[in-house]
Protein backbone atom coordinates (compact mmCIF):
# COMPACT_ATOMS: atom_id res chain seq x y z
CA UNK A 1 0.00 0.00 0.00
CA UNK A 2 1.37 3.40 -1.06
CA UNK A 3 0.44 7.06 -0.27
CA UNK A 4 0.09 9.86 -2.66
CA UNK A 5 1.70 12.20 0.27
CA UNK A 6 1.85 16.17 -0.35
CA UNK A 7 2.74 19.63 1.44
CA UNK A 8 -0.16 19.43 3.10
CA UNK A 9 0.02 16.02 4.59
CA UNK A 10 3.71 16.46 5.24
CA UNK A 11 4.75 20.13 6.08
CA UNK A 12 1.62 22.39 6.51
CA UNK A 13 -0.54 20.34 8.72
CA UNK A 14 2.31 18.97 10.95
CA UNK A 15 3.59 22.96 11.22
CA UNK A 16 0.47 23.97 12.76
CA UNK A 17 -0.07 20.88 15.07
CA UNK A 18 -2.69 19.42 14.05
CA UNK A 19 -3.78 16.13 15.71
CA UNK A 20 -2.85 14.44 13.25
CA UNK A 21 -3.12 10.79 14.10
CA UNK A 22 0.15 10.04 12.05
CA UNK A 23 4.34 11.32 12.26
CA UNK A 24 5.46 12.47 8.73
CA UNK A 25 8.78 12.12 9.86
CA UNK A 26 8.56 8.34 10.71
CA UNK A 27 5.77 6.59 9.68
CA UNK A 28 6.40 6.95 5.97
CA UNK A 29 9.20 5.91 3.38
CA UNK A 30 10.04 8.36 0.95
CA UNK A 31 10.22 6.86 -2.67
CA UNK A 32 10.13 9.52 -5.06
CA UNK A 33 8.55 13.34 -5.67
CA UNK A 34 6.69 13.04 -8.70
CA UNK A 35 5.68 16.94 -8.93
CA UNK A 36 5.82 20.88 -8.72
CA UNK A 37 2.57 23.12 -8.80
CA UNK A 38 1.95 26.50 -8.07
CA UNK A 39 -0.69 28.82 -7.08
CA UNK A 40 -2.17 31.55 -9.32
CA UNK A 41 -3.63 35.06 -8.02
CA UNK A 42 -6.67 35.62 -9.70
CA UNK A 43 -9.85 37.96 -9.84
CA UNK A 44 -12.86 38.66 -10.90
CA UNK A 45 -12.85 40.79 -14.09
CA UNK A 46 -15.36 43.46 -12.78
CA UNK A 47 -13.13 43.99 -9.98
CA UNK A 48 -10.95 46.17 -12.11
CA UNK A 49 -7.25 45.13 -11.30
CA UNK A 50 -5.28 43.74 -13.69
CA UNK A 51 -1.68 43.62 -11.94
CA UNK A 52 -0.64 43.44 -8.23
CA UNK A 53 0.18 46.93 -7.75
CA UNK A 54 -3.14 48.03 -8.99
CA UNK A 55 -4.79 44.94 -6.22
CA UNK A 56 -2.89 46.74 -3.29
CA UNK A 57 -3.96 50.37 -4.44
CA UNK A 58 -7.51 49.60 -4.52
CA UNK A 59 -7.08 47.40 -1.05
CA UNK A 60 -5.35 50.51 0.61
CA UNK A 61 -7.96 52.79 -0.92
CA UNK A 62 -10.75 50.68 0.66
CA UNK A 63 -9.40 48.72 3.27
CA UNK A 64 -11.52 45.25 4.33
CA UNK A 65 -13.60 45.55 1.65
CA UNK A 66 -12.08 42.84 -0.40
CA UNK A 67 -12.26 39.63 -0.38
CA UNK A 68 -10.30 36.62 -1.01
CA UNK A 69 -11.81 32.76 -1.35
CA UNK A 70 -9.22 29.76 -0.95
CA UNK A 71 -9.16 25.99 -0.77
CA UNK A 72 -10.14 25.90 3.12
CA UNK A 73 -8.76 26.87 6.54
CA UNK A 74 -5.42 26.21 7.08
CA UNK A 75 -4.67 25.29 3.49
CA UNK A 76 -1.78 26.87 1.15
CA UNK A 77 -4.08 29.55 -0.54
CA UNK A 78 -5.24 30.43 2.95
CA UNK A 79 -1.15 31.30 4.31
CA UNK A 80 -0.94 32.63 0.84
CA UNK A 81 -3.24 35.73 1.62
CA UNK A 82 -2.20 35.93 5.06
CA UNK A 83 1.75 36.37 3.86
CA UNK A 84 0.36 38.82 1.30
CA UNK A 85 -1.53 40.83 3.26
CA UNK A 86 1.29 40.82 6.07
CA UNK A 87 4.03 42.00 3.46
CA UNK A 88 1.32 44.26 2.12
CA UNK A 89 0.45 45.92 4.73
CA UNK A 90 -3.43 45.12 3.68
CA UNK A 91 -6.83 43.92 4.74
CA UNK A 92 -8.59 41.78 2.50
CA UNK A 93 -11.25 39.37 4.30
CA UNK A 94 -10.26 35.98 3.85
CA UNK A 95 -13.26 33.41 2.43
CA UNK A 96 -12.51 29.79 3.50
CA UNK A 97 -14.51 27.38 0.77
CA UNK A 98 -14.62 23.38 1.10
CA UNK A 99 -11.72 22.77 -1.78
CA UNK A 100 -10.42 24.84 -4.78
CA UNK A 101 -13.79 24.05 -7.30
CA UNK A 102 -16.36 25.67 -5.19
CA UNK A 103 -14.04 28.82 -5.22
CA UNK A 104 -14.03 28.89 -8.78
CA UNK A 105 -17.49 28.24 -8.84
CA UNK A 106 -18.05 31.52 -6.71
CA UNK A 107 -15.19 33.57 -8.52
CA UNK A 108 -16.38 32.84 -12.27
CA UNK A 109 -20.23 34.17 -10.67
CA UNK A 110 -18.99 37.05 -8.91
CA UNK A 111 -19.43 36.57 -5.93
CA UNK A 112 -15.78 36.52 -4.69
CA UNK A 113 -13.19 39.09 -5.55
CA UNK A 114 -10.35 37.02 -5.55
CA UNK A 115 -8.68 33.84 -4.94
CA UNK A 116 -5.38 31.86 -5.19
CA UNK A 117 -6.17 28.79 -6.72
CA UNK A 118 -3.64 25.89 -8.34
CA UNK A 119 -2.65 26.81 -11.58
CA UNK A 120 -3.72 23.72 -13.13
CA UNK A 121 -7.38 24.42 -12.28
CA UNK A 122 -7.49 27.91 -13.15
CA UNK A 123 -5.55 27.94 -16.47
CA UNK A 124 -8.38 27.13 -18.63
CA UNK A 125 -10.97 29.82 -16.64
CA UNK A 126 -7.77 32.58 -17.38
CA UNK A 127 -7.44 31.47 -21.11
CA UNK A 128 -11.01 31.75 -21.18
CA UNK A 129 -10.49 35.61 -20.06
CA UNK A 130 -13.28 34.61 -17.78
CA UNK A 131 -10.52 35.05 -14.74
CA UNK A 132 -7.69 37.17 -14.33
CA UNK A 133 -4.70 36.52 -13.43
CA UNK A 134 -2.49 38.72 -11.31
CA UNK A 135 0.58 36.87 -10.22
CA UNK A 136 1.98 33.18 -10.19
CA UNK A 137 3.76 31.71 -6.82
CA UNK A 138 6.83 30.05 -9.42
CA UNK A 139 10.44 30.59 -9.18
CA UNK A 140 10.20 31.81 -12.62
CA UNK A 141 7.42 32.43 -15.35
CA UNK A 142 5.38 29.23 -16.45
CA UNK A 143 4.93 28.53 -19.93
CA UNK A 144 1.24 28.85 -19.85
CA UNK A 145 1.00 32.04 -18.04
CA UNK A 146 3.97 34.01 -19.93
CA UNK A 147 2.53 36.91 -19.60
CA UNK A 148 1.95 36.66 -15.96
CA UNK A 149 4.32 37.87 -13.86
CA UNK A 150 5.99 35.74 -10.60
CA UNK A 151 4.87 37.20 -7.09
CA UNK A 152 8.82 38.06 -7.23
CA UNK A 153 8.23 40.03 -10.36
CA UNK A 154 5.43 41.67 -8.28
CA UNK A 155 7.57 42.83 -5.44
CA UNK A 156 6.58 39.40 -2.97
CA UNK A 157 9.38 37.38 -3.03
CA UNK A 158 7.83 35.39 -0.21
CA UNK A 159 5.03 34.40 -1.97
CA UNK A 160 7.01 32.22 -3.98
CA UNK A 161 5.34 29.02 -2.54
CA UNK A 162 5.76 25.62 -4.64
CA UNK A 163 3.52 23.12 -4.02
CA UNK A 164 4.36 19.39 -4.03
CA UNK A 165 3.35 15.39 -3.91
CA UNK A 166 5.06 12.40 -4.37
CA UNK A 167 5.16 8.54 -3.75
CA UNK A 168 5.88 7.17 0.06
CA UNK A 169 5.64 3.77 1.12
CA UNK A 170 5.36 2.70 4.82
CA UNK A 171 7.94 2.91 7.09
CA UNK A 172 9.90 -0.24 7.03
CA UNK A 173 9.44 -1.29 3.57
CA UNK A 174 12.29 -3.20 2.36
CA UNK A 175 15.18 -0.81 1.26
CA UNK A 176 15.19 -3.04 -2.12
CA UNK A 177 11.80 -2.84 -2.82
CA UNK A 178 11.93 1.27 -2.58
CA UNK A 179 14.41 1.07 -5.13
CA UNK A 180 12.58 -0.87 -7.79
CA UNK A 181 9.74 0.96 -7.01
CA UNK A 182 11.61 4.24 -7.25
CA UNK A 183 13.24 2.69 -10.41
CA UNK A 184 9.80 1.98 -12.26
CA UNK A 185 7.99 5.25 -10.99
CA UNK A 186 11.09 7.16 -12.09
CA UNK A 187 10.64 5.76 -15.72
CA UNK A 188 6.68 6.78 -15.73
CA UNK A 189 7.20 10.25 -14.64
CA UNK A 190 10.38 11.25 -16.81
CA UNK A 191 8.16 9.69 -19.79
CA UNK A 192 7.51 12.91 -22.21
CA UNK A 193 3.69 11.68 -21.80
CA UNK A 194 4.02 12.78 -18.21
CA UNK A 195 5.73 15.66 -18.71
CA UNK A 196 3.60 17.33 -21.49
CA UNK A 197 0.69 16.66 -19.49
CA UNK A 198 1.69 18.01 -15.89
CA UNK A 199 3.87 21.22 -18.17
CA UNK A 200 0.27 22.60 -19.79
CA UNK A 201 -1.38 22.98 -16.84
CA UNK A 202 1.93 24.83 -15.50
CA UNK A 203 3.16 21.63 -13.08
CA UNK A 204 6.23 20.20 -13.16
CA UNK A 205 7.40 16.62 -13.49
CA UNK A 206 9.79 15.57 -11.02
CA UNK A 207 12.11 12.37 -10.02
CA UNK A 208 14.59 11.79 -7.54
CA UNK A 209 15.79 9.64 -4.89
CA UNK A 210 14.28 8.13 -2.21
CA UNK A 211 17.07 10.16 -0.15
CA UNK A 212 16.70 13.39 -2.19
CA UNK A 213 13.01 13.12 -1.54
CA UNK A 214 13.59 12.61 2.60
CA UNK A 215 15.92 15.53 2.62
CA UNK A 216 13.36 17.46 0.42
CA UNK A 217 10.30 16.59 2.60
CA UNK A 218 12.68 18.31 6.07
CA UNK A 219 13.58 21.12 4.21
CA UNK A 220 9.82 21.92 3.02
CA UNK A 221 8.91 20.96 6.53
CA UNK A 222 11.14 23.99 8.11
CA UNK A 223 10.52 26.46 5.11
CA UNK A 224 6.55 25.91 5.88
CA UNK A 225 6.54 26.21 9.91
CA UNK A 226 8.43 29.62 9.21
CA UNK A 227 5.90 30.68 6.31
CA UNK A 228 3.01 29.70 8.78
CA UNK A 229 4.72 31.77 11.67
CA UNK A 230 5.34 34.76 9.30
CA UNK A 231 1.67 34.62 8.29
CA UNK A 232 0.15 34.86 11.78
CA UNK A 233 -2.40 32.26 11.61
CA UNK A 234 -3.60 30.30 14.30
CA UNK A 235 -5.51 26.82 13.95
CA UNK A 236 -7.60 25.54 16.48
C-alpha cells in the first residue's frame, strides 16, 4: 500500500499541530517526488485590477472591503493571503470554501473578488479571459501564463510558494523494494507523456531519490513552519 503524500500532509498540517493521528517524519518511506505546482492570483474581471500593484492600491484605498476565497482553513491559498496581506500591509477578508472548485465556482459568478487557486485548475478559466490573473507563486514564469508575472516580479518574493506530492511507502518497507519501485515510478514520470501533461497545466514533473526526496520533505517541513509563523495564523 502506497500514499500519494503532499505539502499538506507532510509540512503544513504537521507545522500547525494538528492532531494528526500520524508522524510524517517516521511513519512513511520516501520513494520519489513526482511533482511541482503552483498557485495563481486571480480575480474577478469586474473587480478592475489587472496587476498586483493596482490589487494593493484599490485594497489601501478601501481597506476590508475585499475579499479573497481559498481551498479551506489552514490550506496553502489560505497562508498565501495571510503572507500577502502581512508584506502588504493590507486587509482583504479571507473566504474559506470546502476545496479549490467551489471557489471557482463563486469567482467565475462574482461573488468573490479574488482567490489563489492551483494553476492547473485555473488555467483554462484565465485562457477563457473569464478570470484574471495577477501573479503566479513560481520561481520563474510558467509557460502557460507568460505573460503573468511571478509574485517576485510583483515585489513578494515570499510568496514564492511551490507546491508538491510524491510517492511514500510505509515505514519499514524493504530498502530493495523502494528502489525498484523508485526505479519503475522514475521511468513513468520522466516519460515525455508525463511531462507534457503536468507542463500545460503549469506543473512540473519531477524524479529523484528516495534520499533526495527525505531531505526534500525536512527542508519543506522547516521552510513551511516559518511561512506559517510569518503569516500569523492560528488553527484551532
Amino acid at each position: 500500500t502506497l500514499l500519494w503524500g503532499a505539502v499538506y500532509d507532510l509540512a503544513i498540517n504537521p507545522a500547525v499541530n494538528l492532531a494528526l493521528g500520524y508522524d510524517p517524519a517516521h511513519d512513511f518511506a520516501p520513494i520519489t517526488q513526482a511533482v511541482f505546482s503552483y498557485l495563481v492570483l486571480i480575480a474577478r474581471p469586474g473587480l478592475g485590477v489587472k496587476t498586483m500593484k493596482e490589487l494593493i492600491a484599490l485594497s489601501k484605498a478601501s481597506p476590508g472591503q475585499l475579499n479573497c476565497g481559498s481551498a479551506g482553513n489552514g490550506t496553502a491559498p489560505h497562508f498565501a493571503l495571510e503572507v500577502l496581506k502581512h508584506s502588504a500591509n493590507i486587509e482583504i477578508t479571507h473566504i474559506p470554501y470546502k476545496g479549490g472548485a467551489p471557489l471557482l465556482i463563486d469567482l467565475l459568478g462574482g461573488h468573490v473578488d479574488l482567490g489563489f487557486e492551483v494553476t492547473t485548475t485555473a488555467l483554462p478559466h484565465i485562457k477563457a479571459g473569464k478570470l484574471v490573473a495577477l501573479a503566479v507563486s513560481s520561481p520563474k514564469r510558467l509557460a502557460p501564463f507568460s505573460e503573468v508575472p511571478t509574485m517576485a516580479e510583483a515585489g513578494f518574493p515570499e510568496l514564492e510558494m511551490t507546491l508538491w506530492g510524491g510517492l511514500l511507502a510505509p515505514a519499514g518497507t524493504p530498502g530493495q523494494v523502494i528502489k525498484r519501485l523508485n526505479a519503475e515510478l522514475t521511468k513513468i514520470i520522466n516519460s515525455q507523456e508525463i511531462r507534457e501533461q503536468w507542463a500545460s497545466g503549469g506543473a512540473q514533473a519531477v524524479a529523484n531519490t528516495p534520499e533526495d526526496f527525505t531531505a526534500f520533505i525536512r527542508s519543506e517541513q522547516a521552510r513551511w513552519a516559518r511561512l506559517i509563523k510569518q503569516s500569523g495564523v492560528k488553527l484551532e
